[in-house]
C-alpha atoms as a PDB file:
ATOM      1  CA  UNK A   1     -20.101  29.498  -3.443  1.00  0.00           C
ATOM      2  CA  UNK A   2     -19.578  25.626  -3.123  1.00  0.00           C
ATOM      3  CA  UNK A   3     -16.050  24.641  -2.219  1.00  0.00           C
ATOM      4  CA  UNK A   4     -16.596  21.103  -2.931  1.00  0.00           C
ATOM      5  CA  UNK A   5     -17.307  18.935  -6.291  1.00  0.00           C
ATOM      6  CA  UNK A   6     -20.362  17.012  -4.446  1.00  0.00           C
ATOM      7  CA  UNK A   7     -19.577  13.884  -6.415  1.00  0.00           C
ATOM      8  CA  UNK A   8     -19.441  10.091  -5.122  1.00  0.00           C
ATOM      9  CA  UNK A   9     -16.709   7.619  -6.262  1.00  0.00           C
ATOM     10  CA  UNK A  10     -18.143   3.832  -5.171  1.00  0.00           C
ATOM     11  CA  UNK A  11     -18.974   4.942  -1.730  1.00  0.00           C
ATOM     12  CA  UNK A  12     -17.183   7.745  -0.958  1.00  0.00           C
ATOM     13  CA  UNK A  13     -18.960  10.768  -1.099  1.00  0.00           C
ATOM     14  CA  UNK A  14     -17.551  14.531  -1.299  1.00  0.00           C
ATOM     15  CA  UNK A  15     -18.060  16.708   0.737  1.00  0.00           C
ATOM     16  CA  UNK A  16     -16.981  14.800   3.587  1.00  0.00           C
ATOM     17  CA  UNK A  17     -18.350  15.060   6.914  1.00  0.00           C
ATOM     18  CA  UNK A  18     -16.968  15.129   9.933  1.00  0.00           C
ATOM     19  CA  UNK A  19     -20.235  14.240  11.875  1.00  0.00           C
ATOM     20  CA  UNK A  20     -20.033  10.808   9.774  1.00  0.00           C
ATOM     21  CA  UNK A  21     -16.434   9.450  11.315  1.00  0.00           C
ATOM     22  CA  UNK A  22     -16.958   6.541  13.154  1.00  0.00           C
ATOM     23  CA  UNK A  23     -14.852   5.900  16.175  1.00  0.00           C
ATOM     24  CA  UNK A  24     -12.391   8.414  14.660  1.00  0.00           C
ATOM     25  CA  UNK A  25     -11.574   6.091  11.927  1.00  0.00           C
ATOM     26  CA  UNK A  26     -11.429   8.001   8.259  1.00  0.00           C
ATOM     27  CA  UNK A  27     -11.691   4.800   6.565  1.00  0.00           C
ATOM     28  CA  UNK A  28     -15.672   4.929   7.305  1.00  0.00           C
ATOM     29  CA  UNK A  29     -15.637   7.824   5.324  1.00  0.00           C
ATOM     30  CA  UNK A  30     -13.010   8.073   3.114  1.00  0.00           C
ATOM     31  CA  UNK A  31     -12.764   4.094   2.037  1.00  0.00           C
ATOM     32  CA  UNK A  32     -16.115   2.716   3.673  1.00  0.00           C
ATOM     33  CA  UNK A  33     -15.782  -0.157   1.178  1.00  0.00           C
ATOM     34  CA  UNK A  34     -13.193  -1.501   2.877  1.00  0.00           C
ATOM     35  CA  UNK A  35     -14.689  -1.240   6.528  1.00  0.00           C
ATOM     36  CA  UNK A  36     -17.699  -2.944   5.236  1.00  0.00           C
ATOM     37  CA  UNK A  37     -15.199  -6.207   3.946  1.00  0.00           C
ATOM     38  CA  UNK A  38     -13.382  -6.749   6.760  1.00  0.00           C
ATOM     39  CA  UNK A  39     -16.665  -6.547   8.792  1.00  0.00           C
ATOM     40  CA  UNK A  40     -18.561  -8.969   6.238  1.00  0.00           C
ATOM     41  CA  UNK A  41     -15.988 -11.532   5.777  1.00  0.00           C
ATOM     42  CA  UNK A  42     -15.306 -11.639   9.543  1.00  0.00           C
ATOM     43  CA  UNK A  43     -18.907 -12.051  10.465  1.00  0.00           C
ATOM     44  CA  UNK A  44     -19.323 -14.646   7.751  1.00  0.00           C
ATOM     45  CA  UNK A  45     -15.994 -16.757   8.741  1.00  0.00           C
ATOM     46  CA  UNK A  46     -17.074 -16.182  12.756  1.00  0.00           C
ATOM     47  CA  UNK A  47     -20.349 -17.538  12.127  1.00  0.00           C
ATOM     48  CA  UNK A  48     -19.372 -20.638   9.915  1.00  0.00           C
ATOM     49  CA  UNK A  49     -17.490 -21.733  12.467  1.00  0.00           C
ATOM     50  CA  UNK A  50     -18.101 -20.881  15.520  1.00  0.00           C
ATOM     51  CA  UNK A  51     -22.064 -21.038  15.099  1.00  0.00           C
ATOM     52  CA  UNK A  52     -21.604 -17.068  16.755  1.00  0.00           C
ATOM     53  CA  UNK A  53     -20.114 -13.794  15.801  1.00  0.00           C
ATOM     54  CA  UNK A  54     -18.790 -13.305  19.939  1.00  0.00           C
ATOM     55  CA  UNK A  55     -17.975 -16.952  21.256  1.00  0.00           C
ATOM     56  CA  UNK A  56     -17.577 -20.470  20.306  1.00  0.00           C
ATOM     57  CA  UNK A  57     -20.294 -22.045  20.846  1.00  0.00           C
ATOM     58  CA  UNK A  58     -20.497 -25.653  21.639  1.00  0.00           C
ATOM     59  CA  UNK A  59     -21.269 -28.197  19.026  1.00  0.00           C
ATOM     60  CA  UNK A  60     -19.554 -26.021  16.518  1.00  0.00           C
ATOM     61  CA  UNK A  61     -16.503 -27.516  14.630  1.00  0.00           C
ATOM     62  CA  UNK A  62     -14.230 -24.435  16.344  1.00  0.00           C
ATOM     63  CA  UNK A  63     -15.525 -25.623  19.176  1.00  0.00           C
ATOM     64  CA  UNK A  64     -14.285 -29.582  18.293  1.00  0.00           C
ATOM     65  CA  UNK A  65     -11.181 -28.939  16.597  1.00  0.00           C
ATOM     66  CA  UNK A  66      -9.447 -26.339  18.766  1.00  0.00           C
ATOM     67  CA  UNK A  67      -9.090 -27.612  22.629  1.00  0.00           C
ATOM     68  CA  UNK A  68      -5.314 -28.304  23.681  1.00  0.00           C
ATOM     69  CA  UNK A  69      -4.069 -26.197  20.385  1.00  0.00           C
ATOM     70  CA  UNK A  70      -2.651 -22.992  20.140  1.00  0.00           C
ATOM     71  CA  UNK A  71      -5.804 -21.586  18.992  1.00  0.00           C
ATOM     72  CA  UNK A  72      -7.695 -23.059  21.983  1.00  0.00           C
ATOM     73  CA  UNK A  73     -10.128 -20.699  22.970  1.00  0.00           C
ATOM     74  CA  UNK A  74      -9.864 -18.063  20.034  1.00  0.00           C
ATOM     75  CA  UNK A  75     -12.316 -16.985  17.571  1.00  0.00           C
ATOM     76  CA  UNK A  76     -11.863 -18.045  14.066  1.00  0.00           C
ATOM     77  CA  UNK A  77     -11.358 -14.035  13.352  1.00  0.00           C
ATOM     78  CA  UNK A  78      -9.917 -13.039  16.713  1.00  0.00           C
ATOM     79  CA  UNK A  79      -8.144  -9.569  15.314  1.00  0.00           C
ATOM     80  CA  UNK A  80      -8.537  -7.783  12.202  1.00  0.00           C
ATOM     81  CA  UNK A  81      -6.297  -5.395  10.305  1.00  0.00           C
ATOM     82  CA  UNK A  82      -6.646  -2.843   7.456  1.00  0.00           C
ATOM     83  CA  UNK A  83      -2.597  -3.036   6.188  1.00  0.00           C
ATOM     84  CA  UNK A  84      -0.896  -5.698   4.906  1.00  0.00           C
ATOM     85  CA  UNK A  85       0.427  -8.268   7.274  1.00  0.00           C
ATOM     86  CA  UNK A  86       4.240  -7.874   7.368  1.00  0.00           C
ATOM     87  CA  UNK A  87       7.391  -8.387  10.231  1.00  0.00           C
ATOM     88  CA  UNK A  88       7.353  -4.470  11.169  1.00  0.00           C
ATOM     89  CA  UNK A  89       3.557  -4.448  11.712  1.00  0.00           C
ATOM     90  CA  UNK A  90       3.517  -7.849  14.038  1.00  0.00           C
ATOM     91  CA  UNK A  91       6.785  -6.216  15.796  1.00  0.00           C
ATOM     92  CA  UNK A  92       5.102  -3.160  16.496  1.00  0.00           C
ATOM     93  CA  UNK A  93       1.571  -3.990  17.008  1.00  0.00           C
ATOM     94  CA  UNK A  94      -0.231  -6.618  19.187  1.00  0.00           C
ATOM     95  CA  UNK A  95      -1.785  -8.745  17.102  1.00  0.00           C
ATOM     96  CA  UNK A  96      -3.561 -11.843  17.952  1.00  0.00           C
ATOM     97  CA  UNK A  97      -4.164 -15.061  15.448  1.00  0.00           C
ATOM     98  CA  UNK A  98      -6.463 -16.346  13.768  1.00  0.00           C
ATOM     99  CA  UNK A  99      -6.190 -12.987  11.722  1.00  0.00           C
ATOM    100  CA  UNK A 100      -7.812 -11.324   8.821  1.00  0.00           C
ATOM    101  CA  UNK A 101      -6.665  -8.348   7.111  1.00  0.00           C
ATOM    102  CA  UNK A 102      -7.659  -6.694   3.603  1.00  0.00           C
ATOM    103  CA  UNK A 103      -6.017  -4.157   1.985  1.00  0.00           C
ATOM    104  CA  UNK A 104      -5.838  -2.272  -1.261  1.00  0.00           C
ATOM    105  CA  UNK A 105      -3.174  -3.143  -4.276  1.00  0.00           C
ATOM    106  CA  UNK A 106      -2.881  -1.948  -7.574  1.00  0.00           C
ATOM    107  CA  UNK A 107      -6.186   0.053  -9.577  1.00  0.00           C
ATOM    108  CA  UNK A 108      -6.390   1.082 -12.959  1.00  0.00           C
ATOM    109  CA  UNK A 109      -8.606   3.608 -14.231  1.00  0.00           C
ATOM    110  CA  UNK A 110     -10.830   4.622 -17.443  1.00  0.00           C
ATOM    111  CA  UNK A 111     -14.109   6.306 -18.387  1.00  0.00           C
ATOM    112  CA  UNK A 112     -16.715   3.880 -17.915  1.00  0.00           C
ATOM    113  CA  UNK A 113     -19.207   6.118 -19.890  1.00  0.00           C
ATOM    114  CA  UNK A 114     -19.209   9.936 -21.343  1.00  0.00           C
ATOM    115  CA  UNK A 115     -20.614  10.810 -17.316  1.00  0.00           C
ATOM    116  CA  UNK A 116     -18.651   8.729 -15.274  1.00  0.00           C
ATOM    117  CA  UNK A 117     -15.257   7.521 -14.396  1.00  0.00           C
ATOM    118  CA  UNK A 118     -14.207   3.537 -13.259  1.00  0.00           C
ATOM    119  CA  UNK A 119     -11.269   2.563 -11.029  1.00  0.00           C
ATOM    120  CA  UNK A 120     -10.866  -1.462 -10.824  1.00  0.00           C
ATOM    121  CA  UNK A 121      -9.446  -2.337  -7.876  1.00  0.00           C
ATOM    122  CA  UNK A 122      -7.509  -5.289  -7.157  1.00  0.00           C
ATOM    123  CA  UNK A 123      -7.417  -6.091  -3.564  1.00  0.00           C
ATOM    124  CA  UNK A 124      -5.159  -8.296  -0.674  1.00  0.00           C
ATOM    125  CA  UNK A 125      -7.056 -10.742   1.634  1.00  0.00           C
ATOM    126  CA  UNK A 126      -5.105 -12.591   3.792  1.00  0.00           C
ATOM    127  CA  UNK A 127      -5.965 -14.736   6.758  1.00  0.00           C
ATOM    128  CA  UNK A 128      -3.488 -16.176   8.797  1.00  0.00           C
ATOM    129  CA  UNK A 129      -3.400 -18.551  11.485  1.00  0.00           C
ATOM    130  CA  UNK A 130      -0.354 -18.437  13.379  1.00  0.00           C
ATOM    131  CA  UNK A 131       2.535 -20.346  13.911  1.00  0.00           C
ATOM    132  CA  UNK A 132       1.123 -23.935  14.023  1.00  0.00           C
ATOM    133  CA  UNK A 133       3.273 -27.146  15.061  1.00  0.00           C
ATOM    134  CA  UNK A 134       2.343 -30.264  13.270  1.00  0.00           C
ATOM    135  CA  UNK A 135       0.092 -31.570  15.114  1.00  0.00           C
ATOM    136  CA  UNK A 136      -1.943 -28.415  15.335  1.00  0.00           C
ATOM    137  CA  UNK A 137      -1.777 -27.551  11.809  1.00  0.00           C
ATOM    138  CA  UNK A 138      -3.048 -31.688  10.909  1.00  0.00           C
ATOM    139  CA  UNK A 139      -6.113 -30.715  13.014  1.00  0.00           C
ATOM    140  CA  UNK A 140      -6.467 -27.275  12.273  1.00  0.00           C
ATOM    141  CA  UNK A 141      -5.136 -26.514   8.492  1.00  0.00           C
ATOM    142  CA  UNK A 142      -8.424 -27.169   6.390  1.00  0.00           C
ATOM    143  CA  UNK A 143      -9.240 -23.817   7.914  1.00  0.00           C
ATOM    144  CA  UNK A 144      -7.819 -22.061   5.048  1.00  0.00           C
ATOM    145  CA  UNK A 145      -9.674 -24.154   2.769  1.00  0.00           C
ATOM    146  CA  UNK A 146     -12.890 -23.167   4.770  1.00  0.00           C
ATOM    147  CA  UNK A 147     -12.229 -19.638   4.925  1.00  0.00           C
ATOM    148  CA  UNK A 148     -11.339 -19.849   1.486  1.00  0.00           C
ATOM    149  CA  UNK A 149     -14.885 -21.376   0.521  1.00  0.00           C
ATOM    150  CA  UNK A 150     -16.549 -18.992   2.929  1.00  0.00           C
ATOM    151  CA  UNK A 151     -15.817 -15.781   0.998  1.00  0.00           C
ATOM    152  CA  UNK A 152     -16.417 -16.859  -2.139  1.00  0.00           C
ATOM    153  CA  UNK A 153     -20.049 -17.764  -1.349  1.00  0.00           C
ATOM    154  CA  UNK A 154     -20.262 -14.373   0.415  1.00  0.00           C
ATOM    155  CA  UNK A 155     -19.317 -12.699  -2.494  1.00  0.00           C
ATOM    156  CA  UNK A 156     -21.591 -15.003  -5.058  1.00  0.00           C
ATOM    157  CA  UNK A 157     -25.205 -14.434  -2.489  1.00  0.00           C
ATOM    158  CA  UNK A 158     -23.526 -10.752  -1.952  1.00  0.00           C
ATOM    159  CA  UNK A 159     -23.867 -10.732   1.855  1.00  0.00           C
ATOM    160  CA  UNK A 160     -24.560 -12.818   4.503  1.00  0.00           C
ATOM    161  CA  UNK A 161     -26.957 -13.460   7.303  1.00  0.00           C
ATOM    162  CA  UNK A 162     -24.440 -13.019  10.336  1.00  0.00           C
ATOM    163  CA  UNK A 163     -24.345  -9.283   8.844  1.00  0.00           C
ATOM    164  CA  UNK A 164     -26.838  -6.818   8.785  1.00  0.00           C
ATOM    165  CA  UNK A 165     -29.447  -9.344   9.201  1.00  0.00           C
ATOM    166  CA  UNK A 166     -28.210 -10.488   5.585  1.00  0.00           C
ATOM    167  CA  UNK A 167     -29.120  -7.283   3.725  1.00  0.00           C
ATOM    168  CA  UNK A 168     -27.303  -7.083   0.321  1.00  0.00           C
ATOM    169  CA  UNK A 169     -23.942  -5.623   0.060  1.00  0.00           C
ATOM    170  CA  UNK A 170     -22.874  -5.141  -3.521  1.00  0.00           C
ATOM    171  CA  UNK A 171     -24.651  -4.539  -6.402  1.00  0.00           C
ATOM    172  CA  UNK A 172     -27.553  -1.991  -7.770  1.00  0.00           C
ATOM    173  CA  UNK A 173     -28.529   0.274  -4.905  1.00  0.00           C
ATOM    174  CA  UNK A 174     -26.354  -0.602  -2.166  1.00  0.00           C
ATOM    175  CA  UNK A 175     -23.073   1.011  -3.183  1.00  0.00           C
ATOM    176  CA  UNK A 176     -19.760  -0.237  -1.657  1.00  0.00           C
ATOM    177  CA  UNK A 177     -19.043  -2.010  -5.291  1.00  0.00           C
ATOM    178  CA  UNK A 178     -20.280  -1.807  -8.734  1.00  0.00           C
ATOM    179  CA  UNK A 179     -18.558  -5.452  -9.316  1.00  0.00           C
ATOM    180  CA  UNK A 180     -16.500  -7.844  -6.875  1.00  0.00           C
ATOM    181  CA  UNK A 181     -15.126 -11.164  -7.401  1.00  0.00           C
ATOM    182  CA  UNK A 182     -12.493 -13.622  -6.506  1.00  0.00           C
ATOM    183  CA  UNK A 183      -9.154 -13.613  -8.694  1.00  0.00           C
ATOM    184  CA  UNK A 184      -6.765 -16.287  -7.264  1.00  0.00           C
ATOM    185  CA  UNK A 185      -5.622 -17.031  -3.947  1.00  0.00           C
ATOM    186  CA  UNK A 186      -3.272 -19.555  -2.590  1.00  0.00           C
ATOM    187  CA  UNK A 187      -2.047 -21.228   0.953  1.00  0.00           C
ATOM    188  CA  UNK A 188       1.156 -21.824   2.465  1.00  0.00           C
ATOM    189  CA  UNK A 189       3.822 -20.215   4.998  1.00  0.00           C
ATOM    190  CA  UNK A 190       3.021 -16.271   4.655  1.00  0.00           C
ATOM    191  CA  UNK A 191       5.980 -14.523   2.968  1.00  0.00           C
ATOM    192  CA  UNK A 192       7.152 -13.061   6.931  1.00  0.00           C
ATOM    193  CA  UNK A 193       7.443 -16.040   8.269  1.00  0.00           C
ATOM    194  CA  UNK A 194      10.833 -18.255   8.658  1.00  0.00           C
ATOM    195  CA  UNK A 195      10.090 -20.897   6.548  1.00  0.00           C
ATOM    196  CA  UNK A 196      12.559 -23.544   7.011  1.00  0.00           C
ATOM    197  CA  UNK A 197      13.278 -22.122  10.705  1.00  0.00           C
ATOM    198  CA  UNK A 198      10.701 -23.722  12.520  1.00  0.00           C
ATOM    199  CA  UNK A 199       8.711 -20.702  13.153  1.00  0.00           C
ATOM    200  CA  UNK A 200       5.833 -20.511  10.030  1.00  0.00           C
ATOM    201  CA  UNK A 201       2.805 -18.703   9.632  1.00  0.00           C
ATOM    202  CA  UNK A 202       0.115 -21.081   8.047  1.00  0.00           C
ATOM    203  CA  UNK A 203      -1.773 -18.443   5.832  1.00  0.00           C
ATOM    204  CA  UNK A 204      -4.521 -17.988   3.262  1.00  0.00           C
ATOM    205  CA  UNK A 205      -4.017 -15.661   0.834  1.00  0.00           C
ATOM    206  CA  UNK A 206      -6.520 -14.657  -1.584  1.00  0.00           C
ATOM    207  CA  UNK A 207      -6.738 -11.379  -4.984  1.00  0.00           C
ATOM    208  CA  UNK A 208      -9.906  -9.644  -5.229  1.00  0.00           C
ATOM    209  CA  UNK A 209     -11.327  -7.406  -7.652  1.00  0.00           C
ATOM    210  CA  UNK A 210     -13.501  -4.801  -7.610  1.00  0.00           C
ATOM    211  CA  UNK A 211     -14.921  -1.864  -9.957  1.00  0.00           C
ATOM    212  CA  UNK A 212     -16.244   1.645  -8.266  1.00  0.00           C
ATOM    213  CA  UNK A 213     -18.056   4.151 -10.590  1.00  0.00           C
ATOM    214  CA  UNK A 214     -18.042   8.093 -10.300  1.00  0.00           C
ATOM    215  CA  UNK A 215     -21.290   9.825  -9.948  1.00  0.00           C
ATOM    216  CA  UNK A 216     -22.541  12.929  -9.246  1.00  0.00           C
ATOM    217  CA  UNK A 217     -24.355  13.514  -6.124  1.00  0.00           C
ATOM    218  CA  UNK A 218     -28.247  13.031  -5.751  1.00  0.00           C
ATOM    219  CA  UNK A 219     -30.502  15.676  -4.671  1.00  0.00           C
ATOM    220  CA  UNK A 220     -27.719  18.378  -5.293  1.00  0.00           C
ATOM    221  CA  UNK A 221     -29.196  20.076  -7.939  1.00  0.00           C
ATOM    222  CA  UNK A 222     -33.006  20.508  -8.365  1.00  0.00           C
ATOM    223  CA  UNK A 223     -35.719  18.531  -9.919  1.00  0.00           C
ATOM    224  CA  UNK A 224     -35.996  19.220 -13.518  1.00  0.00           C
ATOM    225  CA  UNK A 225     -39.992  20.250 -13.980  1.00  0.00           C
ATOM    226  CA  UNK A 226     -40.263  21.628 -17.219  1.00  0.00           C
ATOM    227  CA  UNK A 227     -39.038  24.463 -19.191  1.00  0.00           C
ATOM    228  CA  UNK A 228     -41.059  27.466 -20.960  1.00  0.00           C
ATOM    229  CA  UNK A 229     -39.832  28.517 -24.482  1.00  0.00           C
ATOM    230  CA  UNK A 230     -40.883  31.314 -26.280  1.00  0.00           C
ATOM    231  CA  UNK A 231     -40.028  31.456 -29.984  1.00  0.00           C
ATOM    232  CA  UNK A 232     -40.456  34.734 -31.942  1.00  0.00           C
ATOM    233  CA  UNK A 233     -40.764  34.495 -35.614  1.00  0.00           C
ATOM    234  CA  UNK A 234     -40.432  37.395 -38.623  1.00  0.00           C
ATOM    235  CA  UNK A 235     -37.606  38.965 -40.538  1.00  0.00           C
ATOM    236  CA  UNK A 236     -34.309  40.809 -40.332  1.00  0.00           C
ATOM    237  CA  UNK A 237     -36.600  43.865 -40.211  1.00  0.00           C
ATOM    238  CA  UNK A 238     -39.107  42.939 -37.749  1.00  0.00           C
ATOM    239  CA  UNK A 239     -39.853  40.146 -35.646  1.00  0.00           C
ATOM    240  CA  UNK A 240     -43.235  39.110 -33.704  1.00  0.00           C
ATOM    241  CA  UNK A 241     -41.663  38.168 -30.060  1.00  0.00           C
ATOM    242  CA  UNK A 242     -43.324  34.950 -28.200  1.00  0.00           C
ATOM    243  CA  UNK A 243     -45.458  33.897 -31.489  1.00  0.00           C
ATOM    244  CA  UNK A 244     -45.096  30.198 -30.169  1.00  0.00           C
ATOM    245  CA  UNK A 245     -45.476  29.330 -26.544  1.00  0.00           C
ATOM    246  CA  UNK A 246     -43.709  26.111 -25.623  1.00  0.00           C
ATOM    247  CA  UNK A 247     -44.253  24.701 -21.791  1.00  0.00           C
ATOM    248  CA  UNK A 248     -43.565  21.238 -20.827  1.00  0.00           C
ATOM    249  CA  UNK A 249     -44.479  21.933 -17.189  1.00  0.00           C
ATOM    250  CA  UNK A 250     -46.318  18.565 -15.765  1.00  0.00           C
ATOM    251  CA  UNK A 251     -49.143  18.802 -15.214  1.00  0.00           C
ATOM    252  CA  UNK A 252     -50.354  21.681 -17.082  1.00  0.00           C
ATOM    253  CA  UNK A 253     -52.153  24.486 -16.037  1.00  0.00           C
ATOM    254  CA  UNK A 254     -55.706  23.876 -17.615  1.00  0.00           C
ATOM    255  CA  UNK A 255     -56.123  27.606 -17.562  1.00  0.00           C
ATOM    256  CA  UNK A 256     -53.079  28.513 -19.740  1.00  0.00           C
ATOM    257  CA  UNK A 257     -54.243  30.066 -22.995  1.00  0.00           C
ATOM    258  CA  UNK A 258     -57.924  30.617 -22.162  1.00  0.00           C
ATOM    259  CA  UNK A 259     -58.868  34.272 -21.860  1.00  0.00           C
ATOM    260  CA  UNK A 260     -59.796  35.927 -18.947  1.00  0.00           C
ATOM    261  CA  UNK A 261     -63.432  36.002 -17.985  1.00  0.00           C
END
């Protein structure tokens, strides 16, 4: 007897398998959508402006802006996180600027349709730079703006060609997200920093939001190929069993109802 409810929500799919955890990571199972945007929107930002998804390459505007700043040799996206960005995270972990991180808010939820349920997600994004002096930040700051630009346009062409070799991410047939789109998003010292105290954290910080539908799973129950009805007819008294036939079996058998030679 099945123990599970074999249904998909977005792009999570029940039962779970362990055979499909990557690197021991349960978000690429249990919240793949947000594996695949931190993956997207660091390719995308990487390739802008870099001109490469590993190294700066020369020629690039990384590659003119950065030398003798504090970003000097760094990617655009050097580190990635899946929390939001806070003092007890940067204390405890080792995290190295430019970074990106995207995380989960607030959802609500309703029925979308008699068969399925909707949860629209709102979502943080927030890239952040560093602590930047003044002269760094007057040759690096339009980075925000860039970035800023950058995932917009990713979300509007729903992919991009750094990533998967530019296959589609949202949309009809490629799960992840039913809807996605930019809210808001502002710039300025992020809220951990010590503004005022000489020690800032030039940031980009941007609301998404995103719908996910429930479905049931395909190919768990069979094909529906027809159905045969038989329909007896008479009175209370007696009744003549199977006097119609109904079969809606495709295609039909082109011997049904001839006699037997």
């Amino acid at each position: 007897m099945p123990i599970s409810m074999y249904e998909r929500f977005g792009d999570v799919s029940f039962p779970m398998d362990g055979a499909d955890v990557e690197n021991t990571n349960l978000f690429s199972v249990a919240d793949p959508g947000r594996d695949n945007l931190l993956a997207l929107f660091a390719s995308a930002i990487n390739a802008e402006l870099a001109k490469s998804t590993t190294v700066v390459e020369a020629g690039s505007v990384w590659a003119v802006v950065t030398p003798s700043t504090i970003l000097d040799g760094k990617m655009p996206v050097e580190d990635t996180v899946y929390d939001m960005p806070r003092r007890s995270i940067l204390r405890e972990t080792k995290l190295k600027f430019p970074l990106l991180a995207i995380y989960r808010t607030s959802a609500t939820h309703d029925e979308f349709s008699l068969a399925q349920e909707r949860m629209t997600q709102l979502w943080g994004l927030d890239y952040i730079m560093g602590p930047l002096s003044v002269s760094d930040f007057r040759r690096l700051g339009a980075t925000l703006n860039a970035v800023k630009n950058i995932v917009q346009l990713v979300i509007r062409r729903r992919g991009h060609p750094s990533y998967k070799n530019g296959a589609l991410q949202f949309g009809p047939g490629t799960g992840r997200f039913s809807t996605i789109g930019v809210v808001e998003s502002s710039e300025g010292p992020a809220q951990f920093g010590q503004e005022g105290e000489g020690m800032e954290f030039h940031a980009l910080n941007m609301i998404l939001r995103t719908t996910e539908l429930g479905i049931l799973e395909q190919g768990i129950d069979p094909t529906f190929e027809g159905a045969s009805v038989g329909i007896g007819i008479g009175s209370e008294s007696a009744v003549l069993k199977d006097a119609i036939n109904v079969r809606t079996e495709v295609p039909l058998d082109p011997n049904h109802g001839k006699p037997e030679p």
